[in-house]
PDB file of N, CA and C in Angstrom:
ATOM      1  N   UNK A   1       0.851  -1.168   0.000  1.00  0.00           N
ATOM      2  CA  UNK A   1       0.000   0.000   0.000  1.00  0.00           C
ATOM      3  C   UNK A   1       0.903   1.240   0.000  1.00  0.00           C
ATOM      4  N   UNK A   2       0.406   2.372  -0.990  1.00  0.00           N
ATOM      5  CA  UNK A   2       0.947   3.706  -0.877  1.00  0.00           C
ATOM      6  C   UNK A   2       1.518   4.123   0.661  1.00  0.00           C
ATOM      7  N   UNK A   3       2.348   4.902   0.865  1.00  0.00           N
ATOM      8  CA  UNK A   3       2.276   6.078   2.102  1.00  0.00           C
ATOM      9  C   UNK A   3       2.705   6.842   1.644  1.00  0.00           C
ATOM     10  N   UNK A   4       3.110   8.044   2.474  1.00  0.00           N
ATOM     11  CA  UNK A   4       3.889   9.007   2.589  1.00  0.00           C
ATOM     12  C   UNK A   4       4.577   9.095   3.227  1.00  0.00           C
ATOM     13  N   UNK A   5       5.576   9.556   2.961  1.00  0.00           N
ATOM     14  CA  UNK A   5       7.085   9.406   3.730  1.00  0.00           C
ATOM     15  C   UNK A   5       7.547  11.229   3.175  1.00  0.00           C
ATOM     16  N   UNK A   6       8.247  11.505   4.231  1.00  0.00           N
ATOM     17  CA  UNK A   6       9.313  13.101   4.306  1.00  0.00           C
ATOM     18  C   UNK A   6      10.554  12.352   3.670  1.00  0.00           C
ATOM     19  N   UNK A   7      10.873  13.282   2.821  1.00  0.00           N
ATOM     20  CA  UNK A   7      11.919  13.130   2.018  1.00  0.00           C
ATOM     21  C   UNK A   7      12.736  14.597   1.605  1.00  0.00           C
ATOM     22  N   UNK A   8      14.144  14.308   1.581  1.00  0.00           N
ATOM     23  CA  UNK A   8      15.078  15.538   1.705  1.00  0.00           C
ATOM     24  C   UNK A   8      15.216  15.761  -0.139  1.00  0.00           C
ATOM     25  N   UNK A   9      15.122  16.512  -0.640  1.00  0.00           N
ATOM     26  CA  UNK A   9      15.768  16.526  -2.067  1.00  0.00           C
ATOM     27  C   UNK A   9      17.352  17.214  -2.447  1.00  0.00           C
ATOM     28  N   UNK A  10      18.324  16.538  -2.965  1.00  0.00           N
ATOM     29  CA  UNK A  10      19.388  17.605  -2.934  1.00  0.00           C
ATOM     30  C   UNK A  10      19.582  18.770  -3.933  1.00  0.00           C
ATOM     31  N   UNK A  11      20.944  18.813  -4.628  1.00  0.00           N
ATOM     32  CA  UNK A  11      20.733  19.603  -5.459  1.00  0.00           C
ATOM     33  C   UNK A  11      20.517  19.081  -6.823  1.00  0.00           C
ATOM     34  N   UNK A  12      20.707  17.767  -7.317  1.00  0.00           N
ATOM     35  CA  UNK A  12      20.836  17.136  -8.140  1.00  0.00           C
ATOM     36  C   UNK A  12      19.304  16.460  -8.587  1.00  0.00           C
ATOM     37  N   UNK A  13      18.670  16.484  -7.166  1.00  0.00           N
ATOM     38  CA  UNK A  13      17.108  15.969  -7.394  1.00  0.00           C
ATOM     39  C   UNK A  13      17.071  14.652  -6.915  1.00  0.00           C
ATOM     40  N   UNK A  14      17.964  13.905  -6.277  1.00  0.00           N
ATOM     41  CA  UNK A  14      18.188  12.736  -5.353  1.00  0.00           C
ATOM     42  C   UNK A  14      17.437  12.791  -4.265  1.00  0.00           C
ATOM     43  N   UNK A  15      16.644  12.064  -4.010  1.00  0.00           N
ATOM     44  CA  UNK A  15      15.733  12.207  -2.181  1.00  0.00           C
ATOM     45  C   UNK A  15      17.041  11.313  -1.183  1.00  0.00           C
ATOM     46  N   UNK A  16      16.750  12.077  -0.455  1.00  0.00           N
ATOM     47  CA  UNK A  16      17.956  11.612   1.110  1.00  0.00           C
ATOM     48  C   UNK A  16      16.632  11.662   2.235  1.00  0.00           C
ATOM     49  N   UNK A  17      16.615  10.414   2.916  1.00  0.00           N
ATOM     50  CA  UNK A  17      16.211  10.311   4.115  1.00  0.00           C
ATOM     51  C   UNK A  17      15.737  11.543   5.237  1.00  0.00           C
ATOM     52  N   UNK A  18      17.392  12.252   5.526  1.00  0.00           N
ATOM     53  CA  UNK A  18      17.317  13.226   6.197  1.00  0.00           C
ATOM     54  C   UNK A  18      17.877  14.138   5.690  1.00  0.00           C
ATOM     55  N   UNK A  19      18.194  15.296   6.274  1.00  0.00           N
ATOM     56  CA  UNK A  19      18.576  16.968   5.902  1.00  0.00           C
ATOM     57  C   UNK A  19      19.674  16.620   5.485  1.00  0.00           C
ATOM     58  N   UNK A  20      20.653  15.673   6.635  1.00  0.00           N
ATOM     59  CA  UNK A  20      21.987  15.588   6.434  1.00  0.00           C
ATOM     60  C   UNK A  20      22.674  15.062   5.135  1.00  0.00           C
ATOM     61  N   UNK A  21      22.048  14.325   5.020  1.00  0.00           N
ATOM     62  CA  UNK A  21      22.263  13.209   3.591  1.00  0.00           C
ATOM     63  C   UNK A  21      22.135  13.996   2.143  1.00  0.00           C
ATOM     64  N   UNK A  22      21.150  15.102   2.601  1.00  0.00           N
ATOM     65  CA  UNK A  22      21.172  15.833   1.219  1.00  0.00           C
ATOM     66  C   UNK A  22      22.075  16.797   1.471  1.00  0.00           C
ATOM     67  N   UNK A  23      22.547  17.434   2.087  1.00  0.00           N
ATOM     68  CA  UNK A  23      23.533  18.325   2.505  1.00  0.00           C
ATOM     69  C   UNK A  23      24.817  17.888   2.251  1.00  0.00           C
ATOM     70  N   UNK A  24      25.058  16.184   2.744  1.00  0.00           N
ATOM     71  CA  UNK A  24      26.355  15.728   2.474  1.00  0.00           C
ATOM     72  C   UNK A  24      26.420  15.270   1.042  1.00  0.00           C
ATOM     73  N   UNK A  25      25.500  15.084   0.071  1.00  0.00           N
ATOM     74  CA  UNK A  25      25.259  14.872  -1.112  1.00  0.00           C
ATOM     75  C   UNK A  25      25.947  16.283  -1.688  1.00  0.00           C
ATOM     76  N   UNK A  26      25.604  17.393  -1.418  1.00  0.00           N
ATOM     77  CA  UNK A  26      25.938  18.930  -2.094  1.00  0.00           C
ATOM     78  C   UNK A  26      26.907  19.117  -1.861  1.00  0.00           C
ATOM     79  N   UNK A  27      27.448  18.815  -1.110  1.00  0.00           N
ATOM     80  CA  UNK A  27      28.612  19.239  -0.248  1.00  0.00           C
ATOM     81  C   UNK A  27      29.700  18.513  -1.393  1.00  0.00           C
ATOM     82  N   UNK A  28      29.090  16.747  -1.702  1.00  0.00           N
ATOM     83  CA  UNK A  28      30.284  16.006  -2.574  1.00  0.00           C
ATOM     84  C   UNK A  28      30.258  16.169  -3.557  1.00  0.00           C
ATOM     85  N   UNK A  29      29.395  17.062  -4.261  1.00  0.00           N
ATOM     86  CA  UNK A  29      29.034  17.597  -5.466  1.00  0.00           C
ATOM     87  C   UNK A  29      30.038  18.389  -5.972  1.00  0.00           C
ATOM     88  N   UNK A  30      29.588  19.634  -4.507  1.00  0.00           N
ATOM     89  CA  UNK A  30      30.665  20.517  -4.813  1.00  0.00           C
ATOM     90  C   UNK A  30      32.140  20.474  -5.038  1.00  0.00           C
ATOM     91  N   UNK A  31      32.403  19.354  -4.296  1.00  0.00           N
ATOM     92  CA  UNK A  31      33.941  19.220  -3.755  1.00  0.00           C
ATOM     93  C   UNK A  31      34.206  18.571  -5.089  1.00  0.00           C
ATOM     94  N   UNK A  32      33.706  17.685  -5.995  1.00  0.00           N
ATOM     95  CA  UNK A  32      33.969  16.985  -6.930  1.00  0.00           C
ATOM     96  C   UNK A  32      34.598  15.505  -6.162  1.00  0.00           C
ATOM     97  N   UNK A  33      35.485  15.090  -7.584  1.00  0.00           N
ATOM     98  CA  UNK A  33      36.083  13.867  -6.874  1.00  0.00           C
ATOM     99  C   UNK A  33      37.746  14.181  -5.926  1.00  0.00           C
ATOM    100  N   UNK A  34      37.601  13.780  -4.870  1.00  0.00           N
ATOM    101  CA  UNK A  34      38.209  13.941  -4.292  1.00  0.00           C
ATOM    102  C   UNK A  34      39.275  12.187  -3.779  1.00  0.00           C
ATOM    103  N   UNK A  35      41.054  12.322  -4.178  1.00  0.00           N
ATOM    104  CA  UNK A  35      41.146  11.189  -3.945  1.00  0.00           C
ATOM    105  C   UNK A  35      41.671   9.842  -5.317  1.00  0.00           C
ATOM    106  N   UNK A  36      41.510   9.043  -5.012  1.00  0.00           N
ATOM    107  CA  UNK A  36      41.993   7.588  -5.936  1.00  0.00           C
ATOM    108  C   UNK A  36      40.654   7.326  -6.127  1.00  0.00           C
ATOM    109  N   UNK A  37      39.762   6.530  -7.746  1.00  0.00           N
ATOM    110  CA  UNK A  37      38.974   5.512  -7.624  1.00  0.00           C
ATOM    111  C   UNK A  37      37.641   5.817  -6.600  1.00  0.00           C
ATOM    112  N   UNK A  38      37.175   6.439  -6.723  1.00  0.00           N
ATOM    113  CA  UNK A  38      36.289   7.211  -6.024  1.00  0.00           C
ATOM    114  C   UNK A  38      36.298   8.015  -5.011  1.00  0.00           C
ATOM    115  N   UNK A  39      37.475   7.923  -4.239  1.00  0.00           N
ATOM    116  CA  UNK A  39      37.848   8.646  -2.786  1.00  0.00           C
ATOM    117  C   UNK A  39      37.429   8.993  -1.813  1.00  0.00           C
ATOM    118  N   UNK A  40      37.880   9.759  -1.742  1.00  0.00           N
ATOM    119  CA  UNK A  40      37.445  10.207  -0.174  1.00  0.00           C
ATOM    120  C   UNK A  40      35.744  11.414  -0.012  1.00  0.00           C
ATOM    121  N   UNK A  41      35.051  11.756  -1.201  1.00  0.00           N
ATOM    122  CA  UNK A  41      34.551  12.988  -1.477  1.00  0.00           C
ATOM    123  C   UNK A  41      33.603  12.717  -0.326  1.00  0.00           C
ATOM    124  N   UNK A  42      32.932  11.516  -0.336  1.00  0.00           N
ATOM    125  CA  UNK A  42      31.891  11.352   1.116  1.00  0.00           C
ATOM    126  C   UNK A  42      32.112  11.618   2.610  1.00  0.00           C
ATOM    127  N   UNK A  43      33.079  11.214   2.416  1.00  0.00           N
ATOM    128  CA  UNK A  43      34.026  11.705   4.103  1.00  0.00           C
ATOM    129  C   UNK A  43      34.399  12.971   4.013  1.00  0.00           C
ATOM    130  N   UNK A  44      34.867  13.534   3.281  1.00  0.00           N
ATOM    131  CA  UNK A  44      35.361  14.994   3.506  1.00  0.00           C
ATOM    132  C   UNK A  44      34.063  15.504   3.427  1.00  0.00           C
ATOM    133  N   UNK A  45      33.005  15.669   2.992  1.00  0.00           N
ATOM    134  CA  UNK A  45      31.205  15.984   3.166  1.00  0.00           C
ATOM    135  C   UNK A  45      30.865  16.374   3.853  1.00  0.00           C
ATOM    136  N   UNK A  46      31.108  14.958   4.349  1.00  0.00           N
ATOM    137  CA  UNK A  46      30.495  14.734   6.047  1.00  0.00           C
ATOM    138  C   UNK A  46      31.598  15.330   7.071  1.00  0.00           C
ATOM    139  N   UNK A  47      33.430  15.329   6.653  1.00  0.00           N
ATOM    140  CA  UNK A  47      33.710  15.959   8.130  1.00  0.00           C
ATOM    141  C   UNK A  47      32.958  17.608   7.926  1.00  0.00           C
ATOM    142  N   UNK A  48      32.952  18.284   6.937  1.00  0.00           N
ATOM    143  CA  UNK A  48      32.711  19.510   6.637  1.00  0.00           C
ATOM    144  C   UNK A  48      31.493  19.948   7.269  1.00  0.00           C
ATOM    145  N   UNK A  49      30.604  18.790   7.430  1.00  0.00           N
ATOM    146  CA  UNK A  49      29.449  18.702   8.016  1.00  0.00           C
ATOM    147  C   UNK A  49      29.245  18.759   9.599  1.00  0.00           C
ATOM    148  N   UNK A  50      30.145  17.899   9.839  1.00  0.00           N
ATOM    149  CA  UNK A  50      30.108  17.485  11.034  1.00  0.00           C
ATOM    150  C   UNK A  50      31.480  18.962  12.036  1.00  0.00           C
ATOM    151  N   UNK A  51      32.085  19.757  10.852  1.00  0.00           N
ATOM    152  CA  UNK A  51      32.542  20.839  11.424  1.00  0.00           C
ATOM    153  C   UNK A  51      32.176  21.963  11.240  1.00  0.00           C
ATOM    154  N   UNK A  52      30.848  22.831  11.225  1.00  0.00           N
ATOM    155  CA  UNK A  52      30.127  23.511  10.215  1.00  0.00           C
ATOM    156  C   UNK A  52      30.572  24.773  11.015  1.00  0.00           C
ATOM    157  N   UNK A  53      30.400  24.593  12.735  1.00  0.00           N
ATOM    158  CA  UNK A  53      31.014  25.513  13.241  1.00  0.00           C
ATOM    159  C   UNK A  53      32.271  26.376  13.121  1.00  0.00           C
ATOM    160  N   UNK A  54      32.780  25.619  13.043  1.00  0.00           N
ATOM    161  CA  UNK A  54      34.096  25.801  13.216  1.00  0.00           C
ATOM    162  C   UNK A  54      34.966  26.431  12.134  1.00  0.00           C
ATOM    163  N   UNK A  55      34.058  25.962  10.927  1.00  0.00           N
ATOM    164  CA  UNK A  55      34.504  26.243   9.570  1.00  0.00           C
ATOM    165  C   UNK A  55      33.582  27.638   9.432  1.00  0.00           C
ATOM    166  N   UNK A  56      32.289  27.571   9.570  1.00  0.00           N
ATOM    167  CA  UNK A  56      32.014  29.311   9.548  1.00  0.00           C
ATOM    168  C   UNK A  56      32.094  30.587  10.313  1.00  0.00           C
ATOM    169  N   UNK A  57      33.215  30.053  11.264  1.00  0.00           N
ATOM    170  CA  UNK A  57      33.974  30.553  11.794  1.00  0.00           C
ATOM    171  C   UNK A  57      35.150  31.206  11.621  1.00  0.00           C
ATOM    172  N   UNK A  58      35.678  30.394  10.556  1.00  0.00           N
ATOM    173  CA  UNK A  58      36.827  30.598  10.002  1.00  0.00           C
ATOM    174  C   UNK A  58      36.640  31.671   8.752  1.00  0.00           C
ATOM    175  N   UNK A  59      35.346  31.217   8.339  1.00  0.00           N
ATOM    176  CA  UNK A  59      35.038  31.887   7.346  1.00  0.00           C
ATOM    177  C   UNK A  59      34.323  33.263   7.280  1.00  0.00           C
ATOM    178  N   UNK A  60      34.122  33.288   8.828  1.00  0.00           N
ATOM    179  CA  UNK A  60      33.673  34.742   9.264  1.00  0.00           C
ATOM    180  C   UNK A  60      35.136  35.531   9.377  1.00  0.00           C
ATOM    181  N   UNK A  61      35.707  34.923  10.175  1.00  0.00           N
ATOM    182  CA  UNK A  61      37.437  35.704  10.148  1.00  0.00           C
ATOM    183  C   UNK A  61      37.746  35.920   8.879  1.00  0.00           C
ATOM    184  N   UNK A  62      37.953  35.049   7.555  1.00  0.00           N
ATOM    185  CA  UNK A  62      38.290  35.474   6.376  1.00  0.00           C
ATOM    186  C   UNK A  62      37.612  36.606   5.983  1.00  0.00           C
ATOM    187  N   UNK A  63      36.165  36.841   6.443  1.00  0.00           N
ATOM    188  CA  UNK A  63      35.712  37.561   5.487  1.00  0.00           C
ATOM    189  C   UNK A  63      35.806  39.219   5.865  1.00  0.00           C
ATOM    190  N   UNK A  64      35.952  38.837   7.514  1.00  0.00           N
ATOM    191  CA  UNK A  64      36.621  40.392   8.170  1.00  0.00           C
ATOM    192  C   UNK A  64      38.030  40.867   7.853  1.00  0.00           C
ATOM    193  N   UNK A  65      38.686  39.487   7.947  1.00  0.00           N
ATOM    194  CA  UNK A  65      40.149  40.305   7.332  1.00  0.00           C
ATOM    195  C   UNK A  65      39.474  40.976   6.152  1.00  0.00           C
ATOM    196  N   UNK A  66      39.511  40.336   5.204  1.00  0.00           N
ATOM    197  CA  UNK A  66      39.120  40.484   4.009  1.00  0.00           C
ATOM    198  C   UNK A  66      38.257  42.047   3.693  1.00  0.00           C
ATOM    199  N   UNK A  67      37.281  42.422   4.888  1.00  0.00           N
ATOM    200  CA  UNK A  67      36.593  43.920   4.910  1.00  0.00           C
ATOM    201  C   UNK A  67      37.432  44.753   4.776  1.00  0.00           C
ATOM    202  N   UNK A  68      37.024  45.883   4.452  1.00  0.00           N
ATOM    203  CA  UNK A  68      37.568  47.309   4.249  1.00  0.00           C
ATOM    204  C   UNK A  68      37.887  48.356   5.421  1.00  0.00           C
ATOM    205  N   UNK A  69      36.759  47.373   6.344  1.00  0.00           N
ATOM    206  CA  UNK A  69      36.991  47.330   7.815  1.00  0.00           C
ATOM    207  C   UNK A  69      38.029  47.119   8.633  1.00  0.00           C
ATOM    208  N   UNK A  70      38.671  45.836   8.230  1.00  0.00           N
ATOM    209  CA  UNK A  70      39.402  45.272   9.069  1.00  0.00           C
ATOM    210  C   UNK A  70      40.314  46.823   9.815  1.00  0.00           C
ATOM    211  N   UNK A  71      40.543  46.712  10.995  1.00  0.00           N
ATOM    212  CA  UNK A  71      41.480  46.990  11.547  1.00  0.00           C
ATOM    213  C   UNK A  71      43.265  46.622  11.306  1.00  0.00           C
ATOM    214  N   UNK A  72      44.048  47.674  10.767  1.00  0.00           N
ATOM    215  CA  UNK A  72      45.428  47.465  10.658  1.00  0.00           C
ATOM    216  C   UNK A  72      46.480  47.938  11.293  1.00  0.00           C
ATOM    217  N   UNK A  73      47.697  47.334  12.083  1.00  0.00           N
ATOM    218  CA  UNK A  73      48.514  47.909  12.573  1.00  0.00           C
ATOM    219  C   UNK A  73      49.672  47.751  12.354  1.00  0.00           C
ATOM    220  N   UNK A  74      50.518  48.702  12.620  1.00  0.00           N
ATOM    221  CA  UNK A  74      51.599  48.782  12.384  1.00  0.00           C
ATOM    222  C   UNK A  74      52.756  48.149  13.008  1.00  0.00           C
ATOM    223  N   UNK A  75      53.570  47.400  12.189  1.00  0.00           N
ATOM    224  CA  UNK A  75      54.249  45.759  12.812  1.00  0.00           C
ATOM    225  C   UNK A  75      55.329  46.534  14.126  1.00  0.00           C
ATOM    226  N   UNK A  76      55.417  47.350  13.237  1.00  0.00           N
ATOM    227  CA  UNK A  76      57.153  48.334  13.708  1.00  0.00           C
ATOM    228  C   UNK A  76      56.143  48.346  15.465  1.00  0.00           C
ATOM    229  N   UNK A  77      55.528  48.944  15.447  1.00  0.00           N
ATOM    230  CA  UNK A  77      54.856  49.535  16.655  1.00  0.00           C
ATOM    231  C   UNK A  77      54.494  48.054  17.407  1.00  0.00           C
ATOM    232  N   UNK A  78      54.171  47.151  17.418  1.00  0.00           N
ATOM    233  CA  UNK A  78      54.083  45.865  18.030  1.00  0.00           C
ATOM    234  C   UNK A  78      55.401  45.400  18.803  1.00  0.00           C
ATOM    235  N   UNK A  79      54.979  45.558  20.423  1.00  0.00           N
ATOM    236  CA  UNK A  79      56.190  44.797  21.293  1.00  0.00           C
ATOM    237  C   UNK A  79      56.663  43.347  20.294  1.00  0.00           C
ATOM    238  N   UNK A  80      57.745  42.690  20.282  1.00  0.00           N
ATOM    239  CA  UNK A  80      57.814  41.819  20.363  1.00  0.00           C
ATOM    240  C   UNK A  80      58.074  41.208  21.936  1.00  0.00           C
ATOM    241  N   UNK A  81      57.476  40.013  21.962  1.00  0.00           N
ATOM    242  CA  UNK A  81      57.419  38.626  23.220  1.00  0.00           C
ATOM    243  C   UNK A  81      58.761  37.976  23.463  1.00  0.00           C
ATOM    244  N   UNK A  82      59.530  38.282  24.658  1.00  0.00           N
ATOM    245  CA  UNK A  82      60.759  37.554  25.277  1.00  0.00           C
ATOM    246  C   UNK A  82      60.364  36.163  24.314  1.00  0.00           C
ATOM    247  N   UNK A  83      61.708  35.975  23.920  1.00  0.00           N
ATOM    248  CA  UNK A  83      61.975  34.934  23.870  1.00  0.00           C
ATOM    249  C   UNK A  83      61.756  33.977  25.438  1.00  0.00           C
TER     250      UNK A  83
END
């Protein structure tokens, strides 16, 4: 008999179970092939996934250096730290 079932779609139009699965699907998309003979592209996905923090984190810092904003100083003027 029919049901209905929740289903994730990615970017490709693949249904994934959950959010994650389609997320780690885009993610290996993006990355391409990564690796020997199919590689590693699923695992690197998923660590990317499983570090989302940490990485848009990083990517918040890039993007402030990166502002017009950023704050700059002058090296000369910086103590250097005892050895």
């Amino acid at each position: 008999m029919a049901a209905v079932i929740e289903a994730y779609k990615d970017g490709r139009g693949n249904l994934h179970l959950d959010p994650a699965s389609a997320v780690v699907a885009d993610i290996a998309a993006a990355l391409g092939r990564v690796g020997d003979e199919g590689g590693m592209t699923q695992g690197v996905a998923r660590l990317i996934l499983e570090k989302r923090s940490e990485i848009e984190a990083a990517f918040a810092d890039f993007d402030n250096l990166c502002s017009k904003s950023a704050k700059l100083f002058d090296l000369n003027d910086h103590q250097r730290m005892a050895s």
